[in-house]
Protein backbone atom coordinates (compact mmCIF):
# COMPACT_ATOMS: atom_id res chain seq x y z
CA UNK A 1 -2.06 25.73 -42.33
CA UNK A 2 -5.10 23.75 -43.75
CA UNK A 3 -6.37 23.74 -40.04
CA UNK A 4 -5.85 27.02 -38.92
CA UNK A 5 -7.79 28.11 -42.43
CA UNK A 6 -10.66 25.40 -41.74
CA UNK A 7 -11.21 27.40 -38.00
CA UNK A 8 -10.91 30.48 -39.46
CA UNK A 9 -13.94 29.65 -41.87
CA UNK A 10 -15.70 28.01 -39.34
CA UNK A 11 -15.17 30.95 -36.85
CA UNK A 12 -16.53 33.29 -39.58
CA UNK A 13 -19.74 31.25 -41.06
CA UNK A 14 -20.36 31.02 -36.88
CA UNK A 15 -20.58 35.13 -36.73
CA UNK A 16 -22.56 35.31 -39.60
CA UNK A 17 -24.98 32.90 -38.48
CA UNK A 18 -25.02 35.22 -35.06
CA UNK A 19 -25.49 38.41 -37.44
CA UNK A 20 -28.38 37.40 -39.29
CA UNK A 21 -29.93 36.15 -35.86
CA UNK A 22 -30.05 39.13 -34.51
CA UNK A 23 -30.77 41.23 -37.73
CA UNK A 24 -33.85 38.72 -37.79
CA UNK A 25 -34.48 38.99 -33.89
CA UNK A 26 -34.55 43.45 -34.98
CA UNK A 27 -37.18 42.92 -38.13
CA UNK A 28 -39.11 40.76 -35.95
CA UNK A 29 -39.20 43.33 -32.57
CA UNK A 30 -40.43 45.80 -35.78
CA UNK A 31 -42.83 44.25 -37.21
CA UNK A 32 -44.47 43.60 -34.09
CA UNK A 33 -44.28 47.21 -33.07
CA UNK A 34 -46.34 47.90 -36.25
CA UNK A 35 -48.59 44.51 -35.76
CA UNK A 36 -48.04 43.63 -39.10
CA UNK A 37 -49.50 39.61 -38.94
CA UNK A 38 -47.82 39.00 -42.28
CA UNK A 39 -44.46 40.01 -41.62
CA UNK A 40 -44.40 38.31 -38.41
CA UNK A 41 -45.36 34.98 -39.78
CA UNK A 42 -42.61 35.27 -42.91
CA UNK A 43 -39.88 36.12 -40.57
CA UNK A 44 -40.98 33.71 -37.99
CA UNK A 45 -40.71 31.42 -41.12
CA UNK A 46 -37.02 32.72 -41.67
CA UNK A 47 -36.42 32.24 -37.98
CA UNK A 48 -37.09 28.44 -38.39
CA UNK A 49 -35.15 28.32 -42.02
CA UNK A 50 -31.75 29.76 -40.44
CA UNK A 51 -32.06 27.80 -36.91
């Protein structure tokens, strides 16, 4: 049971990662649309921080 809980967990860190990827990957595509240097540069920043 210890297992199946462990892959569980892992399994559901692994689709968060995947969510805040691509809510990151949206922001970005955004604040390029608006050309906003700052934003780019902090979420770029993020980017790096999350992997």
């Amino acid at each position: 049971m210890n297992k199946n809980r462990q892959q569980i967990l892992t399994q559901a860190a692994q689709a968060h990662r995947e969510t805040l990827r691509k809510n990151l990957q949206r922001r970005l595509e955004a604040a390029r649309a608006k050309g906003d240097e700052a934003l780019i540069r902090q979420l770029e920043a993020e980017a790096q921080y999350i992997g």
